[in-house]
PDB file of N, CA and C in Angstrom:
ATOM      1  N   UNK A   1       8.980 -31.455  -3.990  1.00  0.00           N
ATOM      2  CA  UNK A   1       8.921 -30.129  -4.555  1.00  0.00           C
ATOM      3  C   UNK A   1       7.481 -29.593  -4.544  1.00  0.00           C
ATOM      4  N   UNK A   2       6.712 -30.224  -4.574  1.00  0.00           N
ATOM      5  CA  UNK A   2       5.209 -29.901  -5.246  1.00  0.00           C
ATOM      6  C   UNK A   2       4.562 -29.625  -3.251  1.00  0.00           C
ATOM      7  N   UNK A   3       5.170 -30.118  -2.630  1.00  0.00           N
ATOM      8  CA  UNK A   3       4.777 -30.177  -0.768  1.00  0.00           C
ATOM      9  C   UNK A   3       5.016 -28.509  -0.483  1.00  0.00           C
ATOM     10  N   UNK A   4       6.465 -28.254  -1.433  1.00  0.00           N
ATOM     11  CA  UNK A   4       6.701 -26.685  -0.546  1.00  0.00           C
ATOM     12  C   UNK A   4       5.958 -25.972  -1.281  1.00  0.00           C
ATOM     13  N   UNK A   5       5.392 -26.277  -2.987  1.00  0.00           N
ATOM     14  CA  UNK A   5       4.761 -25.393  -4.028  1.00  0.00           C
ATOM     15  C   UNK A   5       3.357 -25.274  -3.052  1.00  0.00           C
ATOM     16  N   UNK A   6       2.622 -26.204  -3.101  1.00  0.00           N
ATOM     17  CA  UNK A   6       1.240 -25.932  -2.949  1.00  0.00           C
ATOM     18  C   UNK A   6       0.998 -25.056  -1.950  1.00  0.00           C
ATOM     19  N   UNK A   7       1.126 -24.688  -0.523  1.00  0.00           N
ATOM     20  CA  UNK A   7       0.973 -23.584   0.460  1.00  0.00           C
ATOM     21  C   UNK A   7       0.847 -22.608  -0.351  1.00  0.00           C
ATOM     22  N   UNK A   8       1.609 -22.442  -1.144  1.00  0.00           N
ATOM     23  CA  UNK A   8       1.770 -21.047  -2.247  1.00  0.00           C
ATOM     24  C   UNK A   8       0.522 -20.793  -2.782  1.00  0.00           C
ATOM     25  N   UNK A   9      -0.119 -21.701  -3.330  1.00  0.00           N
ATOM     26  CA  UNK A   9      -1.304 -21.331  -4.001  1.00  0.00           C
ATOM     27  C   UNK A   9      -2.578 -20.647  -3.369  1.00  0.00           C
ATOM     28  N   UNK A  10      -2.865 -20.820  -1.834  1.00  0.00           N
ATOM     29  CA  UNK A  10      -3.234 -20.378  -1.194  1.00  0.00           C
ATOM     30  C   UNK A  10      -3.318 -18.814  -0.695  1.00  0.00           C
ATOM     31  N   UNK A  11      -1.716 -18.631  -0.764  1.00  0.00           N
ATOM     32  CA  UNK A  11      -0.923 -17.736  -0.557  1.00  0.00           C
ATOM     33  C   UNK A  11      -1.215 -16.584  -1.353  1.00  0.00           C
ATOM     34  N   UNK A  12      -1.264 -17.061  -2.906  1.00  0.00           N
ATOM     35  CA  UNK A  12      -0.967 -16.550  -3.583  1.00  0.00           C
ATOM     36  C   UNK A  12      -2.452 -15.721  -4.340  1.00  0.00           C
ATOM     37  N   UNK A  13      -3.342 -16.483  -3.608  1.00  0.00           N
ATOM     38  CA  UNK A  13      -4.767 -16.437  -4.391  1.00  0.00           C
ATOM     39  C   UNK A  13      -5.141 -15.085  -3.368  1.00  0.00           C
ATOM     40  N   UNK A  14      -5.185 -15.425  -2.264  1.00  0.00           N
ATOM     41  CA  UNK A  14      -4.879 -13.485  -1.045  1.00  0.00           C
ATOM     42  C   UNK A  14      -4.421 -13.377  -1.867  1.00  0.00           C
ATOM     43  N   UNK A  15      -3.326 -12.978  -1.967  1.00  0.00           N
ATOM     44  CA  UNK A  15      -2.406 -11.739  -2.168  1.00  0.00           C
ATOM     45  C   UNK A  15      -3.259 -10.862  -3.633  1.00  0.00           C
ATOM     46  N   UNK A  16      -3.508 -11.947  -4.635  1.00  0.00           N
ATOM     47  CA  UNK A  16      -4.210 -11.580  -6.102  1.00  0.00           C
ATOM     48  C   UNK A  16      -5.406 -10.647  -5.629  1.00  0.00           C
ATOM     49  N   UNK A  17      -5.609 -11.872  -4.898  1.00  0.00           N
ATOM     50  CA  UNK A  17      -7.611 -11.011  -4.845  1.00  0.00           C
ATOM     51  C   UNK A  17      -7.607  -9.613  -3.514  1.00  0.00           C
ATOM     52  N   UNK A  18      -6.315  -9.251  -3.118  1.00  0.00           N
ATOM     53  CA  UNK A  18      -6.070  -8.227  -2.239  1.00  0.00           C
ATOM     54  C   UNK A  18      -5.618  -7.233  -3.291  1.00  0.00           C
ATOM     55  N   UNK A  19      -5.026  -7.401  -4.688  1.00  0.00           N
ATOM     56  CA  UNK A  19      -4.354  -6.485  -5.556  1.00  0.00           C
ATOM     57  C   UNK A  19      -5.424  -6.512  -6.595  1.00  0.00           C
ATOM     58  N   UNK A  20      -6.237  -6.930  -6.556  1.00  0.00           N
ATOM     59  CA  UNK A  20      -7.524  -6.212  -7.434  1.00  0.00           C
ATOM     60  C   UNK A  20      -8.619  -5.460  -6.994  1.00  0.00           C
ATOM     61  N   UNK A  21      -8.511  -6.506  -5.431  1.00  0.00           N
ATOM     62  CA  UNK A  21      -8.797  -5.242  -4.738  1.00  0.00           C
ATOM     63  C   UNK A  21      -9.006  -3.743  -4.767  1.00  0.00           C
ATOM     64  N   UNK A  22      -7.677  -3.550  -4.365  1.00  0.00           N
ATOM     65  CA  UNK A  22      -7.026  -2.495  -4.729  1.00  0.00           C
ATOM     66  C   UNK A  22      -6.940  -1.734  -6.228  1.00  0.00           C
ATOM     67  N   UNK A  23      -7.215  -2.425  -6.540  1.00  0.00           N
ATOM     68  CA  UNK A  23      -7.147  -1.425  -8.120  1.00  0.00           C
ATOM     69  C   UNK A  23      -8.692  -1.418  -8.642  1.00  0.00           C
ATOM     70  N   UNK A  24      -9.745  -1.877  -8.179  1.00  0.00           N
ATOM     71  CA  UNK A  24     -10.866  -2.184  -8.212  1.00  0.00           C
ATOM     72  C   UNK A  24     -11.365  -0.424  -7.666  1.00  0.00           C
ATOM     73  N   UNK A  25     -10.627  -0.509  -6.519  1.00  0.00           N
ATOM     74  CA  UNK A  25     -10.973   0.904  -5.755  1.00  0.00           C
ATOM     75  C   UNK A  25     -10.404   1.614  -5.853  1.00  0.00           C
ATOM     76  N   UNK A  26      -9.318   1.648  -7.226  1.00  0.00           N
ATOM     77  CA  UNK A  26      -9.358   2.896  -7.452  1.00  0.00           C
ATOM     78  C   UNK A  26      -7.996   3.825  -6.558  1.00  0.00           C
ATOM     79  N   UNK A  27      -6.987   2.422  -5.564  1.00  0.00           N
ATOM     80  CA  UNK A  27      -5.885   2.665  -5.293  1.00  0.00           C
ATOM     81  C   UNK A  27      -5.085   1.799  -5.848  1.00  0.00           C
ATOM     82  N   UNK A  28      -3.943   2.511  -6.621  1.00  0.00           N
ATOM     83  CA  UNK A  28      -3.440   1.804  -7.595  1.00  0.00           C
ATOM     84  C   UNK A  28      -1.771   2.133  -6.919  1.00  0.00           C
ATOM     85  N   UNK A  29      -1.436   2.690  -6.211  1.00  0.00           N
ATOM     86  CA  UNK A  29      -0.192   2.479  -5.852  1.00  0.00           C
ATOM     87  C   UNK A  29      -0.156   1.223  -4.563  1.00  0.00           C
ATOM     88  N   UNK A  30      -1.026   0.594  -3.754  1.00  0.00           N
ATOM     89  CA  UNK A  30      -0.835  -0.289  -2.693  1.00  0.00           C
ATOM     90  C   UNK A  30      -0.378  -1.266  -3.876  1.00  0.00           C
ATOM     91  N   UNK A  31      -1.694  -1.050  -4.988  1.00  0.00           N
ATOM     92  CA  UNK A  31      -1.742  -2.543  -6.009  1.00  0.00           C
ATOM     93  C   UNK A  31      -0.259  -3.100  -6.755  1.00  0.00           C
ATOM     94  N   UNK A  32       0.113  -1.242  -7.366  1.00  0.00           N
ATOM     95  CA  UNK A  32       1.317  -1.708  -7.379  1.00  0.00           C
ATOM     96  C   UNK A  32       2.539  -2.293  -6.304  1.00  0.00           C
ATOM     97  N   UNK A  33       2.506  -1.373  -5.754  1.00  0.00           N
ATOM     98  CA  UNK A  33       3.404  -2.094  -4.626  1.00  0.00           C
ATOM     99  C   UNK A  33       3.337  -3.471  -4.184  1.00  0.00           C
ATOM    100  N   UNK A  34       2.392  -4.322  -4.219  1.00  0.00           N
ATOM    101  CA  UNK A  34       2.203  -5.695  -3.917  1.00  0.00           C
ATOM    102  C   UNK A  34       2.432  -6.886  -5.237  1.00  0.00           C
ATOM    103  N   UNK A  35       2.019  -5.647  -6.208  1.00  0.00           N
ATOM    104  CA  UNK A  35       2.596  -6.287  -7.555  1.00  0.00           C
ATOM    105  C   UNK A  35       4.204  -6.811  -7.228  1.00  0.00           C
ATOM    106  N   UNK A  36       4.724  -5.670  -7.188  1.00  0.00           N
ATOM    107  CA  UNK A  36       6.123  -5.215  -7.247  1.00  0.00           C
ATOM    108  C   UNK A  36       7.024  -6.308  -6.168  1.00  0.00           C
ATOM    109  N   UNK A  37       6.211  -6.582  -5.393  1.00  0.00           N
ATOM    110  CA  UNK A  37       6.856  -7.115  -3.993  1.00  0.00           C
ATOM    111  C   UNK A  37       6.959  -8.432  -3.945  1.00  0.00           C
ATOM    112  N   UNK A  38       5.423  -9.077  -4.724  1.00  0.00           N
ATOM    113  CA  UNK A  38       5.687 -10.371  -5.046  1.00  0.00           C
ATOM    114  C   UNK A  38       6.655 -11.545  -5.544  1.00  0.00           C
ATOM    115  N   UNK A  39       6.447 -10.592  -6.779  1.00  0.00           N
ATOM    116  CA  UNK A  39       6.889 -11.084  -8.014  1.00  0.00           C
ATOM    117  C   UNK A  39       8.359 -10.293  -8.286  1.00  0.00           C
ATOM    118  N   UNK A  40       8.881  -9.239  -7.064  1.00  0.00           N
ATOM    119  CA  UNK A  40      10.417  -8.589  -7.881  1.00  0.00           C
ATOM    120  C   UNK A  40      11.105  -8.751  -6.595  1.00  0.00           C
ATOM    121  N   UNK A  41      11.226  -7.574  -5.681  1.00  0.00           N
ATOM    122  CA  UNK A  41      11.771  -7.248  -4.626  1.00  0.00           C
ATOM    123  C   UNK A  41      11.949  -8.240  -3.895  1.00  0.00           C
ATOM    124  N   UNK A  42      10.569  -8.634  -3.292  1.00  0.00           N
ATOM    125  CA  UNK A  42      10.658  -9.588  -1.965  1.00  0.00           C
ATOM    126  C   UNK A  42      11.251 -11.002  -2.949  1.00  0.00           C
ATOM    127  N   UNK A  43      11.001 -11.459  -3.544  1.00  0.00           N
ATOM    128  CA  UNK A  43      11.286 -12.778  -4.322  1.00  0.00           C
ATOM    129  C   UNK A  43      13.060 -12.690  -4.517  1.00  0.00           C
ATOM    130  N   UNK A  44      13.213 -11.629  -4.934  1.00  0.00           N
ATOM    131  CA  UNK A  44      14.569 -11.856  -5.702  1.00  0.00           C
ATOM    132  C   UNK A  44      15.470 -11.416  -4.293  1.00  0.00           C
ATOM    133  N   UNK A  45      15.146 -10.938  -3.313  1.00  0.00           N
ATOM    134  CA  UNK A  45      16.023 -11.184  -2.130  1.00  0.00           C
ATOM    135  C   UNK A  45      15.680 -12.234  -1.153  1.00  0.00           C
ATOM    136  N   UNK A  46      14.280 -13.101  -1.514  1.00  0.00           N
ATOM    137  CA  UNK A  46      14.620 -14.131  -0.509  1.00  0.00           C
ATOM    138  C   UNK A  46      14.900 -15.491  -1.132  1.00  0.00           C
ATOM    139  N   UNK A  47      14.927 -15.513  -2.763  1.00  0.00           N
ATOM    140  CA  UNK A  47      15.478 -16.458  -3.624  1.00  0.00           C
ATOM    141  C   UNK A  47      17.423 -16.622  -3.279  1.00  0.00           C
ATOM    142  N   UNK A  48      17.907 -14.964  -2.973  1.00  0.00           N
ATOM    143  CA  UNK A  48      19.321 -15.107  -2.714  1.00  0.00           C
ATOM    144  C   UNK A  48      19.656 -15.730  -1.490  1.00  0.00           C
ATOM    145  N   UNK A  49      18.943 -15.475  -0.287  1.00  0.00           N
ATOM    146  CA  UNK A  49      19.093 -15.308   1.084  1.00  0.00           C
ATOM    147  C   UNK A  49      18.708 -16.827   1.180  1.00  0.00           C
ATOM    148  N   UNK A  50      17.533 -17.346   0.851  1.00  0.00           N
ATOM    149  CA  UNK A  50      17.499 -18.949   1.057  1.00  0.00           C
ATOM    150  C   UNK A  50      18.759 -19.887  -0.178  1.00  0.00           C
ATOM    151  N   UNK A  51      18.831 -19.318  -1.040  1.00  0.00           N
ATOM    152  CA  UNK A  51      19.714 -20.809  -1.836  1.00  0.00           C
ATOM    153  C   UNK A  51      21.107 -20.320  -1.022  1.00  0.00           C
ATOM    154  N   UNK A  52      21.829 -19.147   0.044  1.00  0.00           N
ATOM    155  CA  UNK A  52      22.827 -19.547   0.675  1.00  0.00           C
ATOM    156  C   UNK A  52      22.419 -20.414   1.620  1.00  0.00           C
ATOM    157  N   UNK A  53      21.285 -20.246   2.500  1.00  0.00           N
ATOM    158  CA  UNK A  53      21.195 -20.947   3.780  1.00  0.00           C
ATOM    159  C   UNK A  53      20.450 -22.465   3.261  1.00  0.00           C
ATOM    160  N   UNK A  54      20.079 -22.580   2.319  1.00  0.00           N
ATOM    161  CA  UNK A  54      19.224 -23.873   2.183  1.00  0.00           C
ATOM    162  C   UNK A  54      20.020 -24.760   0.966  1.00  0.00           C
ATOM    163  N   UNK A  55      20.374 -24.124   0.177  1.00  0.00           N
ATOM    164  CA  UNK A  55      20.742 -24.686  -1.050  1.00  0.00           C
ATOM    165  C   UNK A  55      19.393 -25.021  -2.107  1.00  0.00           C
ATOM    166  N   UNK A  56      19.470 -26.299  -2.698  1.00  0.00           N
ATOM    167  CA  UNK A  56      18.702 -26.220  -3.566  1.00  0.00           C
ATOM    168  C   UNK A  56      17.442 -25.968  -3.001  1.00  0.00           C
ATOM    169  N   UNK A  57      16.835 -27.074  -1.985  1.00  0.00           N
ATOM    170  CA  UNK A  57      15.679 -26.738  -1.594  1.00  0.00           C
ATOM    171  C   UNK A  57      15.413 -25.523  -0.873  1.00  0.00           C
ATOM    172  N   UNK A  58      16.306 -24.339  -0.607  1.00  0.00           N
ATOM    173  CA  UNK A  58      16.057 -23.454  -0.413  1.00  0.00           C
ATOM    174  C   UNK A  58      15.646 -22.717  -1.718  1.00  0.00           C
ATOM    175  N   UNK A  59      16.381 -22.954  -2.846  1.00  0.00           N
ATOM    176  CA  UNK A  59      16.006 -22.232  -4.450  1.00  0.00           C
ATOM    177  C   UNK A  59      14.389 -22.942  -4.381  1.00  0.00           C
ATOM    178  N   UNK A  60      14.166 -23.942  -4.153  1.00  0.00           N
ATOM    179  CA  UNK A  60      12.502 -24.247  -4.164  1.00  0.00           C
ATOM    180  C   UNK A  60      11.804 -23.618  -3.332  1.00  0.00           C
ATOM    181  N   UNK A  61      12.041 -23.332  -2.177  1.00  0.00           N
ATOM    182  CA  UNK A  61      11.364 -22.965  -1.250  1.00  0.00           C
ATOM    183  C   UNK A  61      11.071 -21.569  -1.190  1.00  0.00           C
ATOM    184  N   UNK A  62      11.756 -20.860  -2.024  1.00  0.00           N
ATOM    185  CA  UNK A  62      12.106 -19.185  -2.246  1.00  0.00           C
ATOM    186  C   UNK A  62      10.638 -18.314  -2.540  1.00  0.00           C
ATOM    187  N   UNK A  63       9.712 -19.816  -3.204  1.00  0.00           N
ATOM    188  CA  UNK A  63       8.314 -19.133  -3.629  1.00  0.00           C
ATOM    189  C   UNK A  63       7.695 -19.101  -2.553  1.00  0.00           C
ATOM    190  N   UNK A  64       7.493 -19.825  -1.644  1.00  0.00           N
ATOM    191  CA  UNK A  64       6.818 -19.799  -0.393  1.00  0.00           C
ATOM    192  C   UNK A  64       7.129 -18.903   0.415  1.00  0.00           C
ATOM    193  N   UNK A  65       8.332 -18.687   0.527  1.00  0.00           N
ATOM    194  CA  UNK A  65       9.157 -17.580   1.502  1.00  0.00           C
ATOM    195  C   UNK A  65       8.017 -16.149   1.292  1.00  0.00           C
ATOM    196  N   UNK A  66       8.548 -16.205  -0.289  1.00  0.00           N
ATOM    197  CA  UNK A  66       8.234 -14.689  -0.832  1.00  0.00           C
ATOM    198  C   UNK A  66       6.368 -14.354  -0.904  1.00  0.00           C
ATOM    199  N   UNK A  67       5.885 -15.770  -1.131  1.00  0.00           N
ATOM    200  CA  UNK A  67       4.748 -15.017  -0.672  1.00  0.00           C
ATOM    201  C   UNK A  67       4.253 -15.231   1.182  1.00  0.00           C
ATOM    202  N   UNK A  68       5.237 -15.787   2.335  1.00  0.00           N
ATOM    203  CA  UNK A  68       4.563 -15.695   3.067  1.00  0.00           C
ATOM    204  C   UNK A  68       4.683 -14.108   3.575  1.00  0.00           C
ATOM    205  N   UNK A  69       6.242 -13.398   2.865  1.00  0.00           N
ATOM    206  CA  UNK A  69       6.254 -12.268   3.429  1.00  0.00           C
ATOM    207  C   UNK A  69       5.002 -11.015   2.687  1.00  0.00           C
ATOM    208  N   UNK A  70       4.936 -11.468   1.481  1.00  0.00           N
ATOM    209  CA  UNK A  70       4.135 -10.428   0.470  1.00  0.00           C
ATOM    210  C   UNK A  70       2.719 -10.562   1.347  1.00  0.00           C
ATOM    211  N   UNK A  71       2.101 -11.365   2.117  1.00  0.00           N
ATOM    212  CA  UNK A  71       1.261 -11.966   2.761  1.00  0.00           C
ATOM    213  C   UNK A  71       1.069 -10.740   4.220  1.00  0.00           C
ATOM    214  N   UNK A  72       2.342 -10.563   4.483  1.00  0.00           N
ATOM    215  CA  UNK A  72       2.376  -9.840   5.346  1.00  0.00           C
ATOM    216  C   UNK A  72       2.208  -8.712   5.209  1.00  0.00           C
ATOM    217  N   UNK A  73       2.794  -7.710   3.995  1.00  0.00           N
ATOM    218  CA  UNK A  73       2.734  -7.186   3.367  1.00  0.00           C
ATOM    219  C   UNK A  73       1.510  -6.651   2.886  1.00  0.00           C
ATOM    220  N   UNK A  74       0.305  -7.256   2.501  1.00  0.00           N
ATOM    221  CA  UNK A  74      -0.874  -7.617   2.108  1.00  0.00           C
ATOM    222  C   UNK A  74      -1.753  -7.022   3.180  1.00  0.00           C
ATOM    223  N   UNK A  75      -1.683  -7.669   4.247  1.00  0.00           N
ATOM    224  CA  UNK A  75      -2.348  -7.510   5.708  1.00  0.00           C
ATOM    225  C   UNK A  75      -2.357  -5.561   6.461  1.00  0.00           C
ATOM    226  N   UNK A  76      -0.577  -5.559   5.925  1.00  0.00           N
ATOM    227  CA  UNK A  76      -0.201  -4.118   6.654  1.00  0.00           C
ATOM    228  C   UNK A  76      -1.017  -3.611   5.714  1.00  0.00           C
ATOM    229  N   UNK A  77      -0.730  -3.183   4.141  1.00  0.00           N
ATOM    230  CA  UNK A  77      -1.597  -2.223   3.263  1.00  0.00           C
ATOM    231  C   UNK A  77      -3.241  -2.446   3.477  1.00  0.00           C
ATOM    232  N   UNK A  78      -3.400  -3.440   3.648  1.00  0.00           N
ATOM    233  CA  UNK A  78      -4.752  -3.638   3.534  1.00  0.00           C
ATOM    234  C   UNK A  78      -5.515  -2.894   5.001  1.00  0.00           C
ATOM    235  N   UNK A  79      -4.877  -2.620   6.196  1.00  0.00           N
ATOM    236  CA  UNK A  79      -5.548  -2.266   7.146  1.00  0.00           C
ATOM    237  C   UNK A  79      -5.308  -0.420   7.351  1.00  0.00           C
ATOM    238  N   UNK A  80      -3.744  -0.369   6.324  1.00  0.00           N
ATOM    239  CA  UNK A  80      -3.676   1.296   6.220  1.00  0.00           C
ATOM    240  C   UNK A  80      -4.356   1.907   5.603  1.00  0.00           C
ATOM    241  N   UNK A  81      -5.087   0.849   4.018  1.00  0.00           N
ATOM    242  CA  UNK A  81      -5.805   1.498   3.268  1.00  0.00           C
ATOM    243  C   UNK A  81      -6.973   1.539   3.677  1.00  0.00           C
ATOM    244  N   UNK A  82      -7.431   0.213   3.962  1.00  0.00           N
ATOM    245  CA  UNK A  82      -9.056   0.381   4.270  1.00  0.00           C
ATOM    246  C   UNK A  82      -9.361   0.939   5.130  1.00  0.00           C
ATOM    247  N   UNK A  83      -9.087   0.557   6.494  1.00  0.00           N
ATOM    248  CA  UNK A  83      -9.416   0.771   8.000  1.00  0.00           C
ATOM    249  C   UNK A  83     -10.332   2.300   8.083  1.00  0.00           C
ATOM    250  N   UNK A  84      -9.103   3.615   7.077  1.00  0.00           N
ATOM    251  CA  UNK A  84     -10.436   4.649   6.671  1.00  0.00           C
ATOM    252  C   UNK A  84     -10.895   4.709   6.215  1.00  0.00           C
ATOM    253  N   UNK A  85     -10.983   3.815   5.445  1.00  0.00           N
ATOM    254  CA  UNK A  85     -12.439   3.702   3.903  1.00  0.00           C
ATOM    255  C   UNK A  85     -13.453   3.208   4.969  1.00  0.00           C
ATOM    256  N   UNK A  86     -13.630   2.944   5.739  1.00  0.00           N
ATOM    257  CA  UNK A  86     -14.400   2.011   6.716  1.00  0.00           C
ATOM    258  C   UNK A  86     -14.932   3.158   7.447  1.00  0.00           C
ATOM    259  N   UNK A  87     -14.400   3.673   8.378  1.00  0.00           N
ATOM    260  CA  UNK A  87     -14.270   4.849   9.030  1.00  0.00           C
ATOM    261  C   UNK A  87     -15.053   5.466   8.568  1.00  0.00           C
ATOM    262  N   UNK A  88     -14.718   6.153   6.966  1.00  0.00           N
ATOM    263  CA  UNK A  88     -15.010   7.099   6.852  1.00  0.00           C
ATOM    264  C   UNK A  88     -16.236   7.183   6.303  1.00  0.00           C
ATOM    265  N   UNK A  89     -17.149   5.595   5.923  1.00  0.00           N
ATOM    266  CA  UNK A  89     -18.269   5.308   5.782  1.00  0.00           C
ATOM    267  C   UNK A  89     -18.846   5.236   6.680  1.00  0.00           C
ATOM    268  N   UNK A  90     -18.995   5.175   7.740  1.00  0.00           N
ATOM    269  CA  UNK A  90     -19.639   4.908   8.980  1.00  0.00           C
ATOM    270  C   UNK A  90     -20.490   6.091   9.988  1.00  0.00           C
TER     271      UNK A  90
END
């Protein structure tokens, strides 16, 4: 159990320090949205979608799932938001 947990922590430490990021600067809807995605949306549909296909260790594995997608998630906002903050300093 603790093999599929730990990746997560990794995972999970992006995703945090990408949503303070974000609210650091003063955009507070990406922040929410990644809030939201983590910890509600993305979790609670890939907690359903893995315990059919996996069973239990799919119910374990559901945290990893959800943040590799929030991860992804993370990456897209992060290059829509910044990319012109960048830009537009330059």
């Amino acid at each position: 159990m603790l093999r599929l947990q730990m990746p997560c922590m990794v995972l999970m430490g992006f995703g945090l320090v990408t949503t303070c990021t974000f609210q650091s600067m003063g955009k507070g809807l990406p922040a929410l949205i990644l809030s939201l995605c983590r910890q509600g949306i993305v979790y609670a549909v890939v907690i359903k979608v893995f315990s059919v296909l996996f069973g239990y260790y799919g119910v374990i594995s559901s945290q990893l799932g959800a943040d590799v997608i929030s991860v992804v998630i993370v990456v897209i906002l992060f290059i829509i938001v910044i990319k012109p903050e960048i830009a537009e300093n330059k």
